[in-house]
C-alpha atoms as a PDB file:
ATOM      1  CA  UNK A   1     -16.496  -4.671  21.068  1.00  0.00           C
ATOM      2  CA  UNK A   2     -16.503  -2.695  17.723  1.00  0.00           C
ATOM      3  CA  UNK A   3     -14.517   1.145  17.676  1.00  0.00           C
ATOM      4  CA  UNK A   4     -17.013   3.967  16.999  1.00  0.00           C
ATOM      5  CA  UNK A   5     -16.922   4.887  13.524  1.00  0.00           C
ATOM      6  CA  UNK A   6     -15.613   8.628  14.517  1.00  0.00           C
ATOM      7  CA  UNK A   7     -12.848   6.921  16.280  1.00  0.00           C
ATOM      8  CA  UNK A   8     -12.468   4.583  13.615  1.00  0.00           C
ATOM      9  CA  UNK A   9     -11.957   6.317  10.581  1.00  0.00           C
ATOM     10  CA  UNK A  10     -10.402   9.211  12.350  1.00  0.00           C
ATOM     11  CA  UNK A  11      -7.277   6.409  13.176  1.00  0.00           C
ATOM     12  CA  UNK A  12      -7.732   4.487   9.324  1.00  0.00           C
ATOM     13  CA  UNK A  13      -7.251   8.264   8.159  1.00  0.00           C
ATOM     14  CA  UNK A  14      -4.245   8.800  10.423  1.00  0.00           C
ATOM     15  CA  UNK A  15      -2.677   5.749   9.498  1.00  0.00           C
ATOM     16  CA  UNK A  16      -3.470   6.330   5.858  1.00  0.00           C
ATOM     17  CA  UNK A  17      -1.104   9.466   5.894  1.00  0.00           C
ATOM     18  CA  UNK A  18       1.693   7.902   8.199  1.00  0.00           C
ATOM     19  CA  UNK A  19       1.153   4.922   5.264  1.00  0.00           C
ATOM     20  CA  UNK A  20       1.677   8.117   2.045  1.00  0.00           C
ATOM     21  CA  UNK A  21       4.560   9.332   4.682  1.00  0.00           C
ATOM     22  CA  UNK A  22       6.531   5.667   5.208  1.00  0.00           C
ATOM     23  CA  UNK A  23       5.774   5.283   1.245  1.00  0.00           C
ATOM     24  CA  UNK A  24       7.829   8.206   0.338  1.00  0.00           C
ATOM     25  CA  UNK A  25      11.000   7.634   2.796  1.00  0.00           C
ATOM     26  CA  UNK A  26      10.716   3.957   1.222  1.00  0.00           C
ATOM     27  CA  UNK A  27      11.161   5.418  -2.208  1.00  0.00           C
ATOM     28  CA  UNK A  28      13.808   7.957  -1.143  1.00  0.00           C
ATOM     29  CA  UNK A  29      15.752   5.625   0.789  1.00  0.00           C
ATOM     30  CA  UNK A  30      15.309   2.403  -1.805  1.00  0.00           C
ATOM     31  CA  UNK A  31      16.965   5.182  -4.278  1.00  0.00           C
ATOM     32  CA  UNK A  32      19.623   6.530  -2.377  1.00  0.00           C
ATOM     33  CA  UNK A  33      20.521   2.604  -2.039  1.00  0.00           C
ATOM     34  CA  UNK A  34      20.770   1.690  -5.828  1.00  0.00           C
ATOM     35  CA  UNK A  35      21.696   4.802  -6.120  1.00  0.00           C
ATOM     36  CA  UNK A  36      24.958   4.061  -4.750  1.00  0.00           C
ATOM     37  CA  UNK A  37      24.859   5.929  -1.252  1.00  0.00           C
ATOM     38  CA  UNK A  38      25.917   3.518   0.798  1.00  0.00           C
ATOM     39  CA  UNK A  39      24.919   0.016   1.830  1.00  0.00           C
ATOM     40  CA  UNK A  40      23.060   0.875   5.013  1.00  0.00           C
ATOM     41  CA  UNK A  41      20.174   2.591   3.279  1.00  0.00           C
ATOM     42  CA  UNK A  42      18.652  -0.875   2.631  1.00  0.00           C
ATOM     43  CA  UNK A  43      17.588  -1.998   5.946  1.00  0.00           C
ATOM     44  CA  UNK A  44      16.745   1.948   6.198  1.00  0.00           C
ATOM     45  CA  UNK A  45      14.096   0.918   3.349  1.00  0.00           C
ATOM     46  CA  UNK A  46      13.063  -2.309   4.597  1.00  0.00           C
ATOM     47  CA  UNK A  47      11.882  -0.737   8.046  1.00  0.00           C
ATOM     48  CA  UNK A  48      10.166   1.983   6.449  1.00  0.00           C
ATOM     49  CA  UNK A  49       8.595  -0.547   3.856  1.00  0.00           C
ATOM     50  CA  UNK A  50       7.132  -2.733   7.290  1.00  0.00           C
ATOM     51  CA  UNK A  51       6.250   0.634   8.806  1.00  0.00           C
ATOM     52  CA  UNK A  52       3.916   1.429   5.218  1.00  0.00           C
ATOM     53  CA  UNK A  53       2.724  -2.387   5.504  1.00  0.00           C
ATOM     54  CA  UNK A  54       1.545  -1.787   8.709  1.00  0.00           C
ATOM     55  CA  UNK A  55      -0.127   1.297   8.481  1.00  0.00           C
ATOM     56  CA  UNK A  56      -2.399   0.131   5.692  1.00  0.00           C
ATOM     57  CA  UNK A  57      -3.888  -2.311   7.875  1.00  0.00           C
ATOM     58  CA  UNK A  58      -6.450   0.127   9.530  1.00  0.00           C
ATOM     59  CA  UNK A  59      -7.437   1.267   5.740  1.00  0.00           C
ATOM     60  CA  UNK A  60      -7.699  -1.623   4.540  1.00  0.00           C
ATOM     61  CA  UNK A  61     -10.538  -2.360   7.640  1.00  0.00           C
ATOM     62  CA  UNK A  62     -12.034   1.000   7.010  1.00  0.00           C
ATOM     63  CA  UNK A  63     -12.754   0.296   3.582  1.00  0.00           C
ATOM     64  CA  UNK A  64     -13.956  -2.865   4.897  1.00  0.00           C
ATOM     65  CA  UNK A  65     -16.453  -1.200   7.292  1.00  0.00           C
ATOM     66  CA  UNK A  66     -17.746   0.523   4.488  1.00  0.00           C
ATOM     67  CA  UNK A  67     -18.252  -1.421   1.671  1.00  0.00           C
ATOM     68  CA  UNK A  68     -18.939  -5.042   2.816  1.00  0.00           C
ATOM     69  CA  UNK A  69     -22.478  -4.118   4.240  1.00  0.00           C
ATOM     70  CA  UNK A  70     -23.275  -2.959   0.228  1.00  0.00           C
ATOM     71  CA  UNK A  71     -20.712  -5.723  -1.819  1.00  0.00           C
ATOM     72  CA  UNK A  72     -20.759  -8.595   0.369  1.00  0.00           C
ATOM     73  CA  UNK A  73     -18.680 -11.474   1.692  1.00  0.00           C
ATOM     74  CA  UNK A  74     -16.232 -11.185  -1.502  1.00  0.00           C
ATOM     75  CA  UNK A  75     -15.234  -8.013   0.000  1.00  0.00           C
ATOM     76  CA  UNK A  76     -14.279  -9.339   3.127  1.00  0.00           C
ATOM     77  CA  UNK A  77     -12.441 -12.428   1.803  1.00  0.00           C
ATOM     78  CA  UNK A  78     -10.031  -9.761  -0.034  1.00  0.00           C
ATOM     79  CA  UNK A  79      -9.612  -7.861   3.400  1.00  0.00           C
ATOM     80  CA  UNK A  80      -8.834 -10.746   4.995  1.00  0.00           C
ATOM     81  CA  UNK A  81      -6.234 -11.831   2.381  1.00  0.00           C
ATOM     82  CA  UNK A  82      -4.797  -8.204   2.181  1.00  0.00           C
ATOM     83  CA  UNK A  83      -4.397  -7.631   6.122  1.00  0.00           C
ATOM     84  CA  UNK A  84      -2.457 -11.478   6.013  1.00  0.00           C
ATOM     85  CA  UNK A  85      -0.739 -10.071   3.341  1.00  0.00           C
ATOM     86  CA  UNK A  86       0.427  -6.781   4.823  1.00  0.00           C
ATOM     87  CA  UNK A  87       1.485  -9.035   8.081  1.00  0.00           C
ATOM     88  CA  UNK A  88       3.298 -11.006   5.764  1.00  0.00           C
ATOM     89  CA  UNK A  89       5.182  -8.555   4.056  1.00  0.00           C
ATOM     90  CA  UNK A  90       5.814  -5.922   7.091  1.00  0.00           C
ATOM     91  CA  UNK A  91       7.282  -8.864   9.172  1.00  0.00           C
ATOM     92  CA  UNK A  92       9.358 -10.428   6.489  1.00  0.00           C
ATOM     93  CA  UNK A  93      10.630  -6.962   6.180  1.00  0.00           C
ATOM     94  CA  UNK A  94      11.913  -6.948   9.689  1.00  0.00           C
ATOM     95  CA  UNK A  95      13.400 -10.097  10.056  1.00  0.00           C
ATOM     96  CA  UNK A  96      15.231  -9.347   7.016  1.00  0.00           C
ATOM     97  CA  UNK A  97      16.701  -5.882   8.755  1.00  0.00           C
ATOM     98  CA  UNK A  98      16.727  -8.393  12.130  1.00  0.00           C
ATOM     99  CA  UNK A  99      19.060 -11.052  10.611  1.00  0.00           C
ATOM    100  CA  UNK A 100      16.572 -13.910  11.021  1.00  0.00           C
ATOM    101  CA  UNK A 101      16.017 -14.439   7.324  1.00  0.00           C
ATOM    102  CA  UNK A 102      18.033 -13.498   3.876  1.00  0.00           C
ATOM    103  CA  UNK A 103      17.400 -11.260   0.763  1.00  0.00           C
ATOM    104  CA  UNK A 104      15.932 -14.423  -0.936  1.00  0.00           C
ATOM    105  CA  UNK A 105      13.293 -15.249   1.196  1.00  0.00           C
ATOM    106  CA  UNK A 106      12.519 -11.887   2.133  1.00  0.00           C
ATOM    107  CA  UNK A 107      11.523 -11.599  -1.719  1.00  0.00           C
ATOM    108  CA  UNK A 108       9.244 -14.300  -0.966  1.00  0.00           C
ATOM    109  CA  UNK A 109       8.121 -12.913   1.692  1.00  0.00           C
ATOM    110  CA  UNK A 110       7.641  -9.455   0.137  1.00  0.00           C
ATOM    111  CA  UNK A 111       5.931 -10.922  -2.929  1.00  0.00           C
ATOM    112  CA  UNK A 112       3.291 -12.869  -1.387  1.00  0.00           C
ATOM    113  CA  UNK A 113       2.380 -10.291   1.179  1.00  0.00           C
ATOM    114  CA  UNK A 114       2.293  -7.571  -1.859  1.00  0.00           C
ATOM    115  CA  UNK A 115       0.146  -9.477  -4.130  1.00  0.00           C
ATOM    116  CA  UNK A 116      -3.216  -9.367  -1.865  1.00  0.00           C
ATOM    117  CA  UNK A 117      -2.739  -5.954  -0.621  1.00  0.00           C
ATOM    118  CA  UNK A 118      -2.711  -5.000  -4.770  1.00  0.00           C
ATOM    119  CA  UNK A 119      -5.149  -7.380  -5.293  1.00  0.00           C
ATOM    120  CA  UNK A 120      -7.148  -4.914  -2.759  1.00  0.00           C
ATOM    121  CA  UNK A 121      -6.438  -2.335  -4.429  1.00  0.00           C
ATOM    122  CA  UNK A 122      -7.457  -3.396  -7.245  1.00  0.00           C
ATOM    123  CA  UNK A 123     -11.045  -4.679  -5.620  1.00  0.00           C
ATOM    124  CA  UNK A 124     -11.327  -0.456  -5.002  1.00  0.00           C
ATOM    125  CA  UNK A 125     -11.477  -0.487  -8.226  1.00  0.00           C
ATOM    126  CA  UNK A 126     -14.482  -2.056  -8.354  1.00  0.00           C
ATOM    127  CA  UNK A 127     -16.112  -0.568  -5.283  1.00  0.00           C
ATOM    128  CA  UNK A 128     -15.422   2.535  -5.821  1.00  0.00           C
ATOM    129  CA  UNK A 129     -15.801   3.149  -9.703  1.00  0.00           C
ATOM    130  CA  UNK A 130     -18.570   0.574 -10.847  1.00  0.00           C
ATOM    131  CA  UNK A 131     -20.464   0.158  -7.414  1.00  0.00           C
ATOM    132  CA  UNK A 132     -19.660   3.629  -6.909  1.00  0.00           C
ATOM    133  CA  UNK A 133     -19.598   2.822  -2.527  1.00  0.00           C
ATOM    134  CA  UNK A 134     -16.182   4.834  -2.313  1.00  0.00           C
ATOM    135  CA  UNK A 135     -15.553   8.293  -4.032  1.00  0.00           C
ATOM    136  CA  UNK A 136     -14.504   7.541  -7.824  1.00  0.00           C
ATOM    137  CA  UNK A 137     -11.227   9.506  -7.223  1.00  0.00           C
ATOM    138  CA  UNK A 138     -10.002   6.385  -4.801  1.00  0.00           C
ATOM    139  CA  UNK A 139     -11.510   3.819  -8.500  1.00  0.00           C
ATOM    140  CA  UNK A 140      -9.613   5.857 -10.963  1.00  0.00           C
ATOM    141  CA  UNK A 141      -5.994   6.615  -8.634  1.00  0.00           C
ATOM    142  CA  UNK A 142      -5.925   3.053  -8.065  1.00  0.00           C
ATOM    143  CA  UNK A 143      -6.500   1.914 -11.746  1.00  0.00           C
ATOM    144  CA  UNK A 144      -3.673   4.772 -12.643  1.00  0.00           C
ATOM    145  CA  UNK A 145      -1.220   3.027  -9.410  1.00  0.00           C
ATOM    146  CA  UNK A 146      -1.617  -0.404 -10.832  1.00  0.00           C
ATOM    147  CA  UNK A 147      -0.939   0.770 -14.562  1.00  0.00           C
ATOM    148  CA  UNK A 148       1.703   2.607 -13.574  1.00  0.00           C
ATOM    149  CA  UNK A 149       3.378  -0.645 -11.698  1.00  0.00           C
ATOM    150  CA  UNK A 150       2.379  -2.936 -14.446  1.00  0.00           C
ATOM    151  CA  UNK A 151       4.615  -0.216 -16.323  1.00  0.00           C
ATOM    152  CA  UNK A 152       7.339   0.152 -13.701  1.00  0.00           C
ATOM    153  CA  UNK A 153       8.007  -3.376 -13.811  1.00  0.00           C
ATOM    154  CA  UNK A 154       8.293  -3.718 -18.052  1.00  0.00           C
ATOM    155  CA  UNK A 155      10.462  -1.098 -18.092  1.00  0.00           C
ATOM    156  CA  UNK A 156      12.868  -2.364 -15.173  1.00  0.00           C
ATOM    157  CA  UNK A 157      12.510  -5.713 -17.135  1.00  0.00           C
ATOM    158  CA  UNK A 158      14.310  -4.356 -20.228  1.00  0.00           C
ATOM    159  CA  UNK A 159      16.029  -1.011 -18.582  1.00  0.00           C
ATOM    160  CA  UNK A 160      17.166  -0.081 -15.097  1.00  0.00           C
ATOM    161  CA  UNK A 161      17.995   2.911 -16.439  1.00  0.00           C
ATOM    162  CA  UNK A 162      16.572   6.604 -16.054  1.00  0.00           C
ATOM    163  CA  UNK A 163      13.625   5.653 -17.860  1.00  0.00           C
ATOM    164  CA  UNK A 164      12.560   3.345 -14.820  1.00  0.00           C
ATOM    165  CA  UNK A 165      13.715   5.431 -12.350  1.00  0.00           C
ATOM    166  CA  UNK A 166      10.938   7.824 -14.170  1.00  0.00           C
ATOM    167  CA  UNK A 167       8.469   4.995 -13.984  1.00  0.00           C
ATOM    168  CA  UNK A 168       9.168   4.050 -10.754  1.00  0.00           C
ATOM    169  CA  UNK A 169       9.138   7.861  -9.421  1.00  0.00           C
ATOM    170  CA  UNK A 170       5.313   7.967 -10.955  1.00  0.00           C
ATOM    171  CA  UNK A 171       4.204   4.809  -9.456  1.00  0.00           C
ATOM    172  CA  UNK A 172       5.129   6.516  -5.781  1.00  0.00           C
ATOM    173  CA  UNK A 173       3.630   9.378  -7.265  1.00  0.00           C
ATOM    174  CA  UNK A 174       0.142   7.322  -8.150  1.00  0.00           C
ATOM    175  CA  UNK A 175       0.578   5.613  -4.914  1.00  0.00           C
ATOM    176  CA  UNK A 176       0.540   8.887  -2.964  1.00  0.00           C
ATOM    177  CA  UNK A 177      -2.606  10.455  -4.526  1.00  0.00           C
ATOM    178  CA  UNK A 178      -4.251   6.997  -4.087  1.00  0.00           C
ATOM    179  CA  UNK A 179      -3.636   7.006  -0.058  1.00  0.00           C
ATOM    180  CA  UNK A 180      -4.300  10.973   0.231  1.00  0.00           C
ATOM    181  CA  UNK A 181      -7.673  10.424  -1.715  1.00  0.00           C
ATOM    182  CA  UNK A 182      -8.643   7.253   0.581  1.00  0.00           C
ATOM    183  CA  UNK A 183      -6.972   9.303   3.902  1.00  0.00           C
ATOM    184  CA  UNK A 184      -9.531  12.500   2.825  1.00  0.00           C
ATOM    185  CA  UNK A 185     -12.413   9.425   2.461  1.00  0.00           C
ATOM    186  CA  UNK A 186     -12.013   8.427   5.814  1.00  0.00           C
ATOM    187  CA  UNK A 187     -11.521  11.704   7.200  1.00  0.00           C
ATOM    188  CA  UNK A 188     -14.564  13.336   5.954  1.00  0.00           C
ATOM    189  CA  UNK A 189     -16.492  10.681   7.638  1.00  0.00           C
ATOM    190  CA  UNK A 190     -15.292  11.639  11.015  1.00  0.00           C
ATOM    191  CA  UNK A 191     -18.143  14.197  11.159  1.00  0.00           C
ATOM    192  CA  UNK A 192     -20.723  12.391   9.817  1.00  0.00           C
END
């Protein structure tokens, strides 16, 4: 039995802006960690990190919904991958708080999970800017997210200084637009 599309997108919407919501607390608390607040901010992080895994999992099927019936089974091979990968990642993050596994596997864990949900976003890319089935704000705030993490991470390769904290602060800022501008997609199809 397939959810109404109201119903549908209405949730995907929802859960997009719990998703921008767990992002931010992830960042916050991932900071106040390195930052040298106290040990017990990282588990702090890795909940709200499974909690932002999670909650793209109904956006990740919305945009699903949407584009396969134009793009085809590609699409849908990269949803699949991306909700396994979101699993992944949101679980590995809890059995890391839970005990059940250590820092080194829960980078394993993280990694693979993270590279098909990016791998997602970077199929938006395509969808929404070149196939144009999305709005092209959703094409061009993912292309600036991805950038802006390719970035991030060859900075923090040479400097975990304030320069990466900069970097790092404008990939959760390019994040953030990305999920409000796919939240407002999904929305404004509520009442169509």
């Amino acid at each position: 039995m397939m959810i109404e599309d109201g119903t549908f997108f209405r949730a995907a919407g929802l859960s997009t802006v719990l998703a921008v919501i767990a992002l931010v607390i992830a960042a916050i608390t991932l900071g106040l960690f390195f930052g040298g607040a106290g040990q017990w901010w990282g588990p702090v992080n890795d909940v709200f990190t499974a909690i932002l895994m999670f909650a793209l999992i109904l956006p990740i099927l919305a945009t699903d919904r949407i584009v396969v019936p134009e793009a085809g089974l590609w699409f849908r091979v990269v949803t699949v991958a991306a909700v396994a990968g979101a699993v992944l990642a949101g679980v590995g993050q809890l059995l890391l708080v839970l005990g059940v596994i250590d820092l080194q596997t829960s980078f394993i864990t993280g990694g693979l999970g993270f590279l098909p949900v990016l791998v997602w976003i970077g199929a938006l890319i395509v969808v929404a800017g070149p196939l144009g089935l999305l709005p092209a704000a959703i094409a061009w705030s993912a292309a600036a997210a991805i950038a802006l993490i390719v970035v991030g991470a060859v900075i923090t390769s040479i400097s975990t200084g304030p320069l990466a904290w900069v970097a790092w602060l404008a990939v959760v800022l390019a994040l953030a637009l990305w999920m409000a501008s796919l939240a407002s997609t999904f929305l404004a199809r509520v009442t169509t």
